[in-house]
ModelCIF file with pLDDT and N, C-alpha, C, O atoms, coordinates in Angstrom:
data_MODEL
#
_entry.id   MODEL 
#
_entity.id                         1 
_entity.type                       polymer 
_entity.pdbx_number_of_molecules   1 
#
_entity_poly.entity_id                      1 
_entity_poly.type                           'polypeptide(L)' 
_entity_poly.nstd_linkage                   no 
_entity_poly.nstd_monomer                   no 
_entity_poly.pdbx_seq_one_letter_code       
;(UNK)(UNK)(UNK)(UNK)(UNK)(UNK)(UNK)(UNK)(UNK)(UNK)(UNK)(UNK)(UNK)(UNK)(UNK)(UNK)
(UNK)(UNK)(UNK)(UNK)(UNK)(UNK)(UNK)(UNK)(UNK)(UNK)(UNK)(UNK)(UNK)(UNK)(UNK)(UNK)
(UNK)(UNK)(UNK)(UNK)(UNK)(UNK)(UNK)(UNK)(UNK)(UNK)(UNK)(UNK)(UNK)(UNK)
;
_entity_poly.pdbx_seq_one_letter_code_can   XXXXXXXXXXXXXXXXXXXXXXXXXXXXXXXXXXXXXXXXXXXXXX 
_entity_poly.pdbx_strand_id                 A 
#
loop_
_entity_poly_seq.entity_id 
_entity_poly_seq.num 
_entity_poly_seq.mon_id 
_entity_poly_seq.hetero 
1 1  UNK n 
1 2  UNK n 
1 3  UNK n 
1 4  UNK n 
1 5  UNK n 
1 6  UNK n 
1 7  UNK n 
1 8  UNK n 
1 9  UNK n 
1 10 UNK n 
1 11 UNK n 
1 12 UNK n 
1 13 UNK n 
1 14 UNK n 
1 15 UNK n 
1 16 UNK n 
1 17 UNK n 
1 18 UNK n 
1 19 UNK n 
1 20 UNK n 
1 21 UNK n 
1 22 UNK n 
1 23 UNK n 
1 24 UNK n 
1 25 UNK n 
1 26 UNK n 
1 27 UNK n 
1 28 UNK n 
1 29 UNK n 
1 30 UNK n 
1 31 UNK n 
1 32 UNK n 
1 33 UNK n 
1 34 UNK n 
1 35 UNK n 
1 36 UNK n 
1 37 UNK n 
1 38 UNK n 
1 39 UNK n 
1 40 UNK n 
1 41 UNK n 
1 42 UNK n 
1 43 UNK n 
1 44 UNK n 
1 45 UNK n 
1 46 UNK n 
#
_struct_asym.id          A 
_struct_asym.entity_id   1 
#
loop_
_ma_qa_metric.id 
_ma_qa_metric.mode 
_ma_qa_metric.name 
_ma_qa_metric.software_group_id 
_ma_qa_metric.type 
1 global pLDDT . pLDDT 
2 local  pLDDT . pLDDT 
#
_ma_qa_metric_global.metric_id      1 
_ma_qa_metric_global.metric_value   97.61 
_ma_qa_metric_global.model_id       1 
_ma_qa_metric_global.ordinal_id     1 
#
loop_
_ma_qa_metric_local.label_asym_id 
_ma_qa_metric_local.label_comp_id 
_ma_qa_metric_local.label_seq_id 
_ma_qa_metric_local.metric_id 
_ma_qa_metric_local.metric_value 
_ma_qa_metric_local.model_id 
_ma_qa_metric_local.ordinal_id 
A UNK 1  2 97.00 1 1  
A UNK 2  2 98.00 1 2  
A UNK 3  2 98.00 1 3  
A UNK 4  2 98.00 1 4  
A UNK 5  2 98.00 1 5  
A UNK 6  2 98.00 1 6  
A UNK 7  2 97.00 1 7  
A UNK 8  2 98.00 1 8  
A UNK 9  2 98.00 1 9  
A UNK 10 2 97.00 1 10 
A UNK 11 2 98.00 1 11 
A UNK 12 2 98.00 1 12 
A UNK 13 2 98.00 1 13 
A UNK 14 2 98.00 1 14 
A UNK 15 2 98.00 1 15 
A UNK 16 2 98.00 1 16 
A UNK 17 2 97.00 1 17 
A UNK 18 2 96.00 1 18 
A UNK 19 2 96.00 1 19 
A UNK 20 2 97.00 1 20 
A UNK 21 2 97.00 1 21 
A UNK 22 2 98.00 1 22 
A UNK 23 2 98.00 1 23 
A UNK 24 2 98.00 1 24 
A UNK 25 2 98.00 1 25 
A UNK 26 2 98.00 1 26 
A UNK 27 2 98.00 1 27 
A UNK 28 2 98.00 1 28 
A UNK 29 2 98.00 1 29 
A UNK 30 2 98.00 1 30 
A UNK 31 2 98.00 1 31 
A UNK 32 2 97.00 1 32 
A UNK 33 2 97.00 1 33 
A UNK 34 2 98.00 1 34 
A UNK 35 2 98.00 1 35 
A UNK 36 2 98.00 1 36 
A UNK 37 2 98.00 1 37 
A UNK 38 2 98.00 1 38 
A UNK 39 2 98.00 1 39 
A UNK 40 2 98.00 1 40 
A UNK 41 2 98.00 1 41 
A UNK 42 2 98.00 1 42 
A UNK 43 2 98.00 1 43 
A UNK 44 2 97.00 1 44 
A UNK 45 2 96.00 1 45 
A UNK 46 2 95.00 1 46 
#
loop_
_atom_site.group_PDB 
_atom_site.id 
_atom_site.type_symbol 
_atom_site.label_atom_id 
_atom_site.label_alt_id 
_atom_site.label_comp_id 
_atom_site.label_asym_id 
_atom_site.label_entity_id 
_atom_site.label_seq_id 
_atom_site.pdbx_PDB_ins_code 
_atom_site.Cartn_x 
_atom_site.Cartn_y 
_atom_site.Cartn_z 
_atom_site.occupancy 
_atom_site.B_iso_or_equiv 
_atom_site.pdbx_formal_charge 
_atom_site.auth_seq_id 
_atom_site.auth_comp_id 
_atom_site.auth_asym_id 
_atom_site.auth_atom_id 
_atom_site.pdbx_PDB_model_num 
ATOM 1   N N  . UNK A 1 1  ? -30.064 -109.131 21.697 1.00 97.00 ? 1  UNK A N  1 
ATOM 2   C CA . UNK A 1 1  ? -29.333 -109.774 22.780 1.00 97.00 ? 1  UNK A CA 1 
ATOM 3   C C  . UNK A 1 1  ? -28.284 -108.804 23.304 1.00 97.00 ? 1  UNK A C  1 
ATOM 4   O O  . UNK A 1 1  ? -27.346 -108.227 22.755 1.00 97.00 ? 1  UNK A O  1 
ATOM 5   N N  . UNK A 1 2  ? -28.606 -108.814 24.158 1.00 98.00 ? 2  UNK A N  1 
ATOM 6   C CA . UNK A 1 2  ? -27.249 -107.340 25.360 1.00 98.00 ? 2  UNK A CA 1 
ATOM 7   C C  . UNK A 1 2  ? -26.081 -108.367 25.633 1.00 98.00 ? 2  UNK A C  1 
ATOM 8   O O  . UNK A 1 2  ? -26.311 -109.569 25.503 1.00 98.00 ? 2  UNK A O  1 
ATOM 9   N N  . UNK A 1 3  ? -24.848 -107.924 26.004 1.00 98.00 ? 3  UNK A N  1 
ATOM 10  C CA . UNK A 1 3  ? -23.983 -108.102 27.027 1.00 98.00 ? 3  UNK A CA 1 
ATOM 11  C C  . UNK A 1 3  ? -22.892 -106.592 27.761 1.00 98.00 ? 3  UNK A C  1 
ATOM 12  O O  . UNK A 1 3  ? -22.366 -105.666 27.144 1.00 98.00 ? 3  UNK A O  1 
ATOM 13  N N  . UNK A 1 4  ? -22.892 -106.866 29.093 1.00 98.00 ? 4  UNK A N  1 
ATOM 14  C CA . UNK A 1 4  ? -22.679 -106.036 29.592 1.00 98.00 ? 4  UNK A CA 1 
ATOM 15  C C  . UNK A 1 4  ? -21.219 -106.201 30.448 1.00 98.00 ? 4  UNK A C  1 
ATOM 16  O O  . UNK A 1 4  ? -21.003 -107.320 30.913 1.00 98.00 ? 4  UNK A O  1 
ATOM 17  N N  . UNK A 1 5  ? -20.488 -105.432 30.613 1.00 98.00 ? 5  UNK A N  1 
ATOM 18  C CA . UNK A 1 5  ? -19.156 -105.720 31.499 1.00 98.00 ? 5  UNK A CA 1 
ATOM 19  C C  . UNK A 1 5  ? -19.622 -105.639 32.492 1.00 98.00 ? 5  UNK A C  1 
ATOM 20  O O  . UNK A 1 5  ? -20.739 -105.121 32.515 1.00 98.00 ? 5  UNK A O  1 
ATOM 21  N N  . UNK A 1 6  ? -18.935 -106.163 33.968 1.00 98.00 ? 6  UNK A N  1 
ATOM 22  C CA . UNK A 1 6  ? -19.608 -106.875 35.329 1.00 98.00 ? 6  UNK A CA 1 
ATOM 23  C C  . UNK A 1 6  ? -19.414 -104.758 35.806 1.00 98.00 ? 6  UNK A C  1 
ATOM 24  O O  . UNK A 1 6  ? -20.108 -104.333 36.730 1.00 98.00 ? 6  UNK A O  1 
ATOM 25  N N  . UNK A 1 7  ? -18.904 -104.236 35.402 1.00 97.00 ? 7  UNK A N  1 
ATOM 26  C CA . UNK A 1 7  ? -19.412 -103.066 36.270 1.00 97.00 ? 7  UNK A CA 1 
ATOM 27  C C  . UNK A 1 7  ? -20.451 -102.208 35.966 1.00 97.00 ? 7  UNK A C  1 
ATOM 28  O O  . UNK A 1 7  ? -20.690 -101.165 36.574 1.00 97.00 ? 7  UNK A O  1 
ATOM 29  N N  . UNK A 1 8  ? -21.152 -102.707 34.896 1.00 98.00 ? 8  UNK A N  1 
ATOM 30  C CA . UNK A 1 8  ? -22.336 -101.549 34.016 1.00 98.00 ? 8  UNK A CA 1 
ATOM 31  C C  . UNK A 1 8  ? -23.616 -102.716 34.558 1.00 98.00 ? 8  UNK A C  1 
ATOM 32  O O  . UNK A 1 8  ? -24.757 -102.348 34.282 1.00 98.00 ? 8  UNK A O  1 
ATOM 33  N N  . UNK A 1 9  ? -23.514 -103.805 35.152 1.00 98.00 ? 9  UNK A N  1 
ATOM 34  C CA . UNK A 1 9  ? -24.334 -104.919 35.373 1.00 98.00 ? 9  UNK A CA 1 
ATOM 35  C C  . UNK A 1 9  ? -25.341 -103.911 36.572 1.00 98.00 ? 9  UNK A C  1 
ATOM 36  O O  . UNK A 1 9  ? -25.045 -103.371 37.638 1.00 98.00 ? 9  UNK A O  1 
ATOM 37  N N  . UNK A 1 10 ? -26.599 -103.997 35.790 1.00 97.00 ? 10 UNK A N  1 
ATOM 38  C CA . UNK A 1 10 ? -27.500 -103.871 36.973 1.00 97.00 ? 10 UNK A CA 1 
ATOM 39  C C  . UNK A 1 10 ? -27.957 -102.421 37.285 1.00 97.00 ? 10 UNK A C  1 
ATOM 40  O O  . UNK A 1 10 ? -28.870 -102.008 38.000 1.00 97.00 ? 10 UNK A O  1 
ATOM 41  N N  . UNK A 1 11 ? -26.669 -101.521 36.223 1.00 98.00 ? 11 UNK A N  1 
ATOM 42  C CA . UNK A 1 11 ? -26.285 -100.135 36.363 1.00 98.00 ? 11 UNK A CA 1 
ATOM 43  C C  . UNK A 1 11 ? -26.649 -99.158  34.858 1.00 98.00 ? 11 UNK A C  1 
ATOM 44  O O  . UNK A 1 11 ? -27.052 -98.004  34.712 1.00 98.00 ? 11 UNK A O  1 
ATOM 45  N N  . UNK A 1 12 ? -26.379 -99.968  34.139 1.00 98.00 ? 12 UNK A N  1 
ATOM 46  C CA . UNK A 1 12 ? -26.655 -99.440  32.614 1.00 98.00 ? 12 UNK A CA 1 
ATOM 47  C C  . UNK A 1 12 ? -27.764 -100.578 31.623 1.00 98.00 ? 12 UNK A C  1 
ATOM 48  O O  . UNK A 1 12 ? -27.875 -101.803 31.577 1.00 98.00 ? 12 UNK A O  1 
ATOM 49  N N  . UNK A 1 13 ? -28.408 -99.503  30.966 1.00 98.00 ? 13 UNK A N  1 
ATOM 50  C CA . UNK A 1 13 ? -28.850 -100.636 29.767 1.00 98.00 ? 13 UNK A CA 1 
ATOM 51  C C  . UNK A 1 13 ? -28.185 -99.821  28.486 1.00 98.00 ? 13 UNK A C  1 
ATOM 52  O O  . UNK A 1 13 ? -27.678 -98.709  28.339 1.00 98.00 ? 13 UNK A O  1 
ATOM 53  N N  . UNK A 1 14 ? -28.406 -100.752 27.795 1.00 98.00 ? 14 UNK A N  1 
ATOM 54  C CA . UNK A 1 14 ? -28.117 -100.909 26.180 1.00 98.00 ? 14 UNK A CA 1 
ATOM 55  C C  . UNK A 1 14 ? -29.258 -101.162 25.485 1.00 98.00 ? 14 UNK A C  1 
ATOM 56  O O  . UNK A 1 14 ? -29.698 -102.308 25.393 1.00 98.00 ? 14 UNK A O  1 
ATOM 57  N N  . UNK A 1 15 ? -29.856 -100.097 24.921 1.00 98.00 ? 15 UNK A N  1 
ATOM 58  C CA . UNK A 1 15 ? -31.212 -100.419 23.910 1.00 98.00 ? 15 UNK A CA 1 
ATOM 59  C C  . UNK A 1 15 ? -30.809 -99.883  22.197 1.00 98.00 ? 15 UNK A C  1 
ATOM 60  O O  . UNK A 1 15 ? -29.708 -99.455  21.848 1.00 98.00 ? 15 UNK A O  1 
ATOM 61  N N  . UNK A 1 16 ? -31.900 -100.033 21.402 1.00 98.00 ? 16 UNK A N  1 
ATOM 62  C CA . UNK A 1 16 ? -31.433 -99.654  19.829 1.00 98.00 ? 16 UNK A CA 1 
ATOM 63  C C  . UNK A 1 16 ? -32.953 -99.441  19.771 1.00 98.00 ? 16 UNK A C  1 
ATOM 64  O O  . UNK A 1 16 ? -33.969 -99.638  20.437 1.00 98.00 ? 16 UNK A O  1 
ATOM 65  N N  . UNK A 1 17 ? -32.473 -98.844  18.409 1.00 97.00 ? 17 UNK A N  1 
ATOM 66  C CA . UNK A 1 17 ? -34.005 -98.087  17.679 1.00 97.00 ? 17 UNK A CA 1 
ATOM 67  C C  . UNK A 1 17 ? -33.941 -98.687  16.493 1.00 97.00 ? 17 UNK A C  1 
ATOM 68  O O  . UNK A 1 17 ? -34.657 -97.699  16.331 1.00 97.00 ? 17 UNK A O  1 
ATOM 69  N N  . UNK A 1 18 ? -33.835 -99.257  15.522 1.00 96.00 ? 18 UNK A N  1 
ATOM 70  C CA . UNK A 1 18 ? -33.030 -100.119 14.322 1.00 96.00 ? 18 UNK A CA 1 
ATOM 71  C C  . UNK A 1 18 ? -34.201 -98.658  12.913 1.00 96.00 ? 18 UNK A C  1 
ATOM 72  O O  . UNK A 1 18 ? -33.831 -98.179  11.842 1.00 96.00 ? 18 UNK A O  1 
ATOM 73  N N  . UNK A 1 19 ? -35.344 -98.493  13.571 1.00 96.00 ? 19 UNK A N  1 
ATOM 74  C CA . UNK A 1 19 ? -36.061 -97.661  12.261 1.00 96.00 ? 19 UNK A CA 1 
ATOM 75  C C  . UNK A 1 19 ? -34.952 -95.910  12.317 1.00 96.00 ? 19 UNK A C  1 
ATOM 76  O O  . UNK A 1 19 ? -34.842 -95.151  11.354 1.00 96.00 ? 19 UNK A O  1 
ATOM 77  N N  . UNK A 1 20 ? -34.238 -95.674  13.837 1.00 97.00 ? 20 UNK A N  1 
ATOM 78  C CA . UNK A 1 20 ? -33.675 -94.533  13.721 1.00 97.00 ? 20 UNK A CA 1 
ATOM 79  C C  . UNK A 1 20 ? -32.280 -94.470  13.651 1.00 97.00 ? 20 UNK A C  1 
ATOM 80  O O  . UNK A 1 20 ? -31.505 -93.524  13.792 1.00 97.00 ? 20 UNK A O  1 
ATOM 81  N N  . UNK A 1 21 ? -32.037 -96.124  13.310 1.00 97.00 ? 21 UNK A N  1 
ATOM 82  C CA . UNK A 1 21 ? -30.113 -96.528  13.362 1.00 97.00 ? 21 UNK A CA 1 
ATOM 83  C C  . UNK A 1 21 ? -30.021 -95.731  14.398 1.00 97.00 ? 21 UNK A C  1 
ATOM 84  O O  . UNK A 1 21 ? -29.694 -94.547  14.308 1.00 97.00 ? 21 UNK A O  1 
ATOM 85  N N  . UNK A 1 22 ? -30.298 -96.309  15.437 1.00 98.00 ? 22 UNK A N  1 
ATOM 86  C CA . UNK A 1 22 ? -29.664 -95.176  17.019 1.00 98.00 ? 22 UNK A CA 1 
ATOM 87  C C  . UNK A 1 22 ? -29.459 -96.582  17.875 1.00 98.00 ? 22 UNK A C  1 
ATOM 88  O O  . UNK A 1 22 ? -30.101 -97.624  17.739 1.00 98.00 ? 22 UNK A O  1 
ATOM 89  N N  . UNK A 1 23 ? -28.422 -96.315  18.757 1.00 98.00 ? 23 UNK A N  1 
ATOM 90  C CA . UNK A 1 23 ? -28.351 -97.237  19.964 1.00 98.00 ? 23 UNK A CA 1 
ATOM 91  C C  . UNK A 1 23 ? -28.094 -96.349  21.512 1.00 98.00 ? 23 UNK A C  1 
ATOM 92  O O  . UNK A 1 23 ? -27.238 -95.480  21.677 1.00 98.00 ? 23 UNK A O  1 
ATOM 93  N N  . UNK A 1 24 ? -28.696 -96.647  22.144 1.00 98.00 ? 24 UNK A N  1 
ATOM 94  C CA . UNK A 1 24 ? -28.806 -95.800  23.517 1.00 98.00 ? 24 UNK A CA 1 
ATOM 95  C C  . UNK A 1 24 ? -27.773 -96.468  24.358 1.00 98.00 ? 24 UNK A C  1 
ATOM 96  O O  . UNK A 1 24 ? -27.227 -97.563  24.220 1.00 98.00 ? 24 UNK A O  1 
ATOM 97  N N  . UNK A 1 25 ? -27.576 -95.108  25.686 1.00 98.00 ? 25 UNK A N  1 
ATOM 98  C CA . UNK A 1 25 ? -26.843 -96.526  26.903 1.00 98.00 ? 25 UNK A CA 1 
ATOM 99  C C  . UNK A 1 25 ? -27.903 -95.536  27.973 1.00 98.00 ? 25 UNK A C  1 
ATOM 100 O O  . UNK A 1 25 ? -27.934 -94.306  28.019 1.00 98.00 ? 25 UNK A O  1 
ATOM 101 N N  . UNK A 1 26 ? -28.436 -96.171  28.496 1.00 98.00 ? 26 UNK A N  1 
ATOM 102 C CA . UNK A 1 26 ? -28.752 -95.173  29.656 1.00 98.00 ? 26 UNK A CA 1 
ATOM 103 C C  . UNK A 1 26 ? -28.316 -95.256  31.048 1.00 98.00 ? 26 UNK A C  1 
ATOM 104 O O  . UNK A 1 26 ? -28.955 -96.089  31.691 1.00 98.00 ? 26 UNK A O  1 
ATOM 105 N N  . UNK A 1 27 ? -27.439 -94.651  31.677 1.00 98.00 ? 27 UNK A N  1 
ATOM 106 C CA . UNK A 1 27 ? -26.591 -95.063  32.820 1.00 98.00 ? 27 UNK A CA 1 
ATOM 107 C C  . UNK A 1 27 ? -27.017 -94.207  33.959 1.00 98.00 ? 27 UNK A C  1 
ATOM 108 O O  . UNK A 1 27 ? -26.755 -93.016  34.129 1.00 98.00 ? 27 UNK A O  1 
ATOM 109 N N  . UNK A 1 28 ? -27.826 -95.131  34.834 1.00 98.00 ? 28 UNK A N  1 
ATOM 110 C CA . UNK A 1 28 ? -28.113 -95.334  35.968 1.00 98.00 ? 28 UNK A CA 1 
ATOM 111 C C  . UNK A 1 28 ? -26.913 -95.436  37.330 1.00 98.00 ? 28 UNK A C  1 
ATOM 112 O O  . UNK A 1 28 ? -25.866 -96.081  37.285 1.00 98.00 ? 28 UNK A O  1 
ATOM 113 N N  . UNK A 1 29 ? -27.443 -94.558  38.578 1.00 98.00 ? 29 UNK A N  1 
ATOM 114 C CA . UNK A 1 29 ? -26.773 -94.994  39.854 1.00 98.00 ? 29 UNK A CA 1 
ATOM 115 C C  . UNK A 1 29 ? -25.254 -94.597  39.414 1.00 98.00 ? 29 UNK A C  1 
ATOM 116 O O  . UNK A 1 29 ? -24.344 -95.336  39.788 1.00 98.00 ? 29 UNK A O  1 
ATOM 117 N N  . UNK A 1 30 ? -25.016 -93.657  38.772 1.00 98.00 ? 30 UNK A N  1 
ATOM 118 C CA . UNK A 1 30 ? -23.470 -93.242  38.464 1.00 98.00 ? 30 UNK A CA 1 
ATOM 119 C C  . UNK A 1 30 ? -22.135 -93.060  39.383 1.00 98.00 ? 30 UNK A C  1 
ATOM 120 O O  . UNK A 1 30 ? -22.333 -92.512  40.467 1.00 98.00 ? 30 UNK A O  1 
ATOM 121 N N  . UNK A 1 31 ? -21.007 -93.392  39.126 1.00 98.00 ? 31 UNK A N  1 
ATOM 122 C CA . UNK A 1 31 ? -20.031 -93.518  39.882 1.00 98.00 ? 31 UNK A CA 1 
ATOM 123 C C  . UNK A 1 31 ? -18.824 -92.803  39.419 1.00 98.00 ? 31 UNK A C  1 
ATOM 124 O O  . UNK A 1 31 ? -18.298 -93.047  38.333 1.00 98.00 ? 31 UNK A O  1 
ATOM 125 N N  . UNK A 1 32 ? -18.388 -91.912  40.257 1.00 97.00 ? 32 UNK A N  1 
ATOM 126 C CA . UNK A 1 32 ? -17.020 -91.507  39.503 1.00 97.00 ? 32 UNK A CA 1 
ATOM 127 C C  . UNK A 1 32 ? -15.965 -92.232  38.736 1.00 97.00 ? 32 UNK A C  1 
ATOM 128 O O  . UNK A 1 32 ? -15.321 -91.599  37.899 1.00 97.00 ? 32 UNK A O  1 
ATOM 129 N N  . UNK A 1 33 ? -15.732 -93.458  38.934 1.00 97.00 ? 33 UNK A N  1 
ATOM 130 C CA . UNK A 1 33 ? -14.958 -94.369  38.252 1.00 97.00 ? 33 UNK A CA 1 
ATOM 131 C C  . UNK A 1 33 ? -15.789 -94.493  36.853 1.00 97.00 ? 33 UNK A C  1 
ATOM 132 O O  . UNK A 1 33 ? -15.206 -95.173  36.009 1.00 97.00 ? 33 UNK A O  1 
ATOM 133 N N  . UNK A 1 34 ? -17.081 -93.941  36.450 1.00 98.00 ? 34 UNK A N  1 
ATOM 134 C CA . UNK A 1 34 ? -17.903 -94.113  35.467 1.00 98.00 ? 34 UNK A CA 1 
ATOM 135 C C  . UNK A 1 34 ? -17.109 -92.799  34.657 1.00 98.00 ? 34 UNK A C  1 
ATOM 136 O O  . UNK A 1 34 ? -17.589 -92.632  33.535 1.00 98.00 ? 34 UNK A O  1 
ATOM 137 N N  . UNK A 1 35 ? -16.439 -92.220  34.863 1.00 98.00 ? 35 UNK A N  1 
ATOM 138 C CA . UNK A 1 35 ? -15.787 -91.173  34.163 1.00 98.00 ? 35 UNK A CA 1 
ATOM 139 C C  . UNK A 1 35 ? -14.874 -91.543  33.253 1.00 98.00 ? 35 UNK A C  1 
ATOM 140 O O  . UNK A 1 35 ? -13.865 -92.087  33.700 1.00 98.00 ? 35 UNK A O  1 
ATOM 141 N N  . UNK A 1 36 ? -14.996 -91.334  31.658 1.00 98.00 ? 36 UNK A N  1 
ATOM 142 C CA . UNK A 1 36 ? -14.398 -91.437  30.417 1.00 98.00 ? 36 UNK A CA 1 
ATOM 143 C C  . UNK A 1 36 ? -14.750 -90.872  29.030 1.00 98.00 ? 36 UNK A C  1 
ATOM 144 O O  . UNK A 1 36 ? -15.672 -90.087  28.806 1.00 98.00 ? 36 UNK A O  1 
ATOM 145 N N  . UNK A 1 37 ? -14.024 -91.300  28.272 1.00 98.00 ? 37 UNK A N  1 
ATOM 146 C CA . UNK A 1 37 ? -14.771 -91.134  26.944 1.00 98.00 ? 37 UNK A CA 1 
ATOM 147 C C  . UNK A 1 37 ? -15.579 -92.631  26.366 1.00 98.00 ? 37 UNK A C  1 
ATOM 148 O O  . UNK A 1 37 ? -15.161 -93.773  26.178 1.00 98.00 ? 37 UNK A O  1 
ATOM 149 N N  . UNK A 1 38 ? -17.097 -91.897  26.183 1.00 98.00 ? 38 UNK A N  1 
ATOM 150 C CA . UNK A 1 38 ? -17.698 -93.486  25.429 1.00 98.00 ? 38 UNK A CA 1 
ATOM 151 C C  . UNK A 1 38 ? -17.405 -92.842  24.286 1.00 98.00 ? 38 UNK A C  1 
ATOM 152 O O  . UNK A 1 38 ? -17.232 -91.675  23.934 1.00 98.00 ? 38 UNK A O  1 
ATOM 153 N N  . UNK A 1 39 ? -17.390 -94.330  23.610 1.00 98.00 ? 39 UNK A N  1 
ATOM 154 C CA . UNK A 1 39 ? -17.181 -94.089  22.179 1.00 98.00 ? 39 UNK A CA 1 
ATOM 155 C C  . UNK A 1 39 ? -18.401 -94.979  21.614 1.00 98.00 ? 39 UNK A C  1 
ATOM 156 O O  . UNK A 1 39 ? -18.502 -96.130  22.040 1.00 98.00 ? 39 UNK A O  1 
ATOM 157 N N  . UNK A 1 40 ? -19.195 -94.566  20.810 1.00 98.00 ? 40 UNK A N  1 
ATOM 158 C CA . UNK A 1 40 ? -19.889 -95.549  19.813 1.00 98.00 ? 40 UNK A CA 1 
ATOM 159 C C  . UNK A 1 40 ? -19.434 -96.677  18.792 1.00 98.00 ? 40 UNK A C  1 
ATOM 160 O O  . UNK A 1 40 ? -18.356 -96.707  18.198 1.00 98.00 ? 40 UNK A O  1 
ATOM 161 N N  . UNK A 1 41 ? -20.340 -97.484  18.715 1.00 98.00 ? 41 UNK A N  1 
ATOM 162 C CA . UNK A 1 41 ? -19.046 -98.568  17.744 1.00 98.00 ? 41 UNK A CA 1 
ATOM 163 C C  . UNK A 1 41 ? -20.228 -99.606  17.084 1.00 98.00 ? 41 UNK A C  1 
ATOM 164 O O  . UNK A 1 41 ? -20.763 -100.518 17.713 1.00 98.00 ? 41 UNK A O  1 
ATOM 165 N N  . UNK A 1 42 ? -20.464 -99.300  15.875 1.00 98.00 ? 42 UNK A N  1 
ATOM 166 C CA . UNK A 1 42 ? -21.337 -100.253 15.034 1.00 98.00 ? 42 UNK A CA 1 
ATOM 167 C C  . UNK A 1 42 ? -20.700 -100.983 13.705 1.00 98.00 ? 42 UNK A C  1 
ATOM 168 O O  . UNK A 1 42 ? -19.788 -100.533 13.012 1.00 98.00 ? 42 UNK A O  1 
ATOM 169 N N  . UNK A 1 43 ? -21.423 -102.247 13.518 1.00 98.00 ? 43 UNK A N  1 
ATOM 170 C CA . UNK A 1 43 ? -21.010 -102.772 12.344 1.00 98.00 ? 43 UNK A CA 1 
ATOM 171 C C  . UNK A 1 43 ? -21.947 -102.897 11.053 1.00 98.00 ? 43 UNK A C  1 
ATOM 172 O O  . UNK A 1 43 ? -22.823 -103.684 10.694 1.00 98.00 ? 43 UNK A O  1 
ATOM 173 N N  . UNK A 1 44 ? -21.463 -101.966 10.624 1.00 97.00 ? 44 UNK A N  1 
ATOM 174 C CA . UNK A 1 44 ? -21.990 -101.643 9.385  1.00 97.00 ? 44 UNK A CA 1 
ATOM 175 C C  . UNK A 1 44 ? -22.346 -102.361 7.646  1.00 97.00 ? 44 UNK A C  1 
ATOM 176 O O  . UNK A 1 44 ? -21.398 -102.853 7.034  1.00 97.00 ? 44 UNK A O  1 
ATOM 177 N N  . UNK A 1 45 ? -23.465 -102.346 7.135  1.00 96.00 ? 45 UNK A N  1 
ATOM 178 C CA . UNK A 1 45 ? -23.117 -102.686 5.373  1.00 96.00 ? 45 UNK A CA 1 
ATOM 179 C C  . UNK A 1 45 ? -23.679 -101.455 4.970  1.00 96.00 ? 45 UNK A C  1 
ATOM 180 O O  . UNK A 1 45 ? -24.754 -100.977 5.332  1.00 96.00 ? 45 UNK A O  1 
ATOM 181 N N  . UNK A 1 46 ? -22.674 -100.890 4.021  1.00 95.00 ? 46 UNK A N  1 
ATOM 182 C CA . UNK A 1 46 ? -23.470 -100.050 3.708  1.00 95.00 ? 46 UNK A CA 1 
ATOM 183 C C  . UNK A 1 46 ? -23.782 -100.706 1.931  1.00 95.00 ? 46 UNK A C  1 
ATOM 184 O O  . UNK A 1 46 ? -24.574 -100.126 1.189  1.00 95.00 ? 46 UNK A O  1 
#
C-alpha cells in the first residue's frame, strides 16, 4: 500500500523489492522545487 504527499501525486512512484530489501522512488516530470536531500527511512527487526 503507497501513500504519497499531494506534490509527488501523479509524479513519483514508490515501489520495493522485499527478496533485495530495496525500496525505489522513481521521479518522473521533475521540478526544481523537487530539489533536496532524500533520505531513506525503513522499519526494521532485525
Amino acid at each position: 500500500n503507497t501513500n504519497y504527499a499531494e506534490s509527488a501525486k501523479g509524479r513519483f512512484t514508490i515501489s520495493r523489492d522485499n527478496a533485495k530489501n530495496t525500496v525505489y522512488l522513481q521521479m518522473n516530470s521533475l521540478k526544481p522545487e523537487d530539489t533536496a536531500v532524500y533520505y531513506c527511512n525503513a522499519y526494521i527487526k532485525e
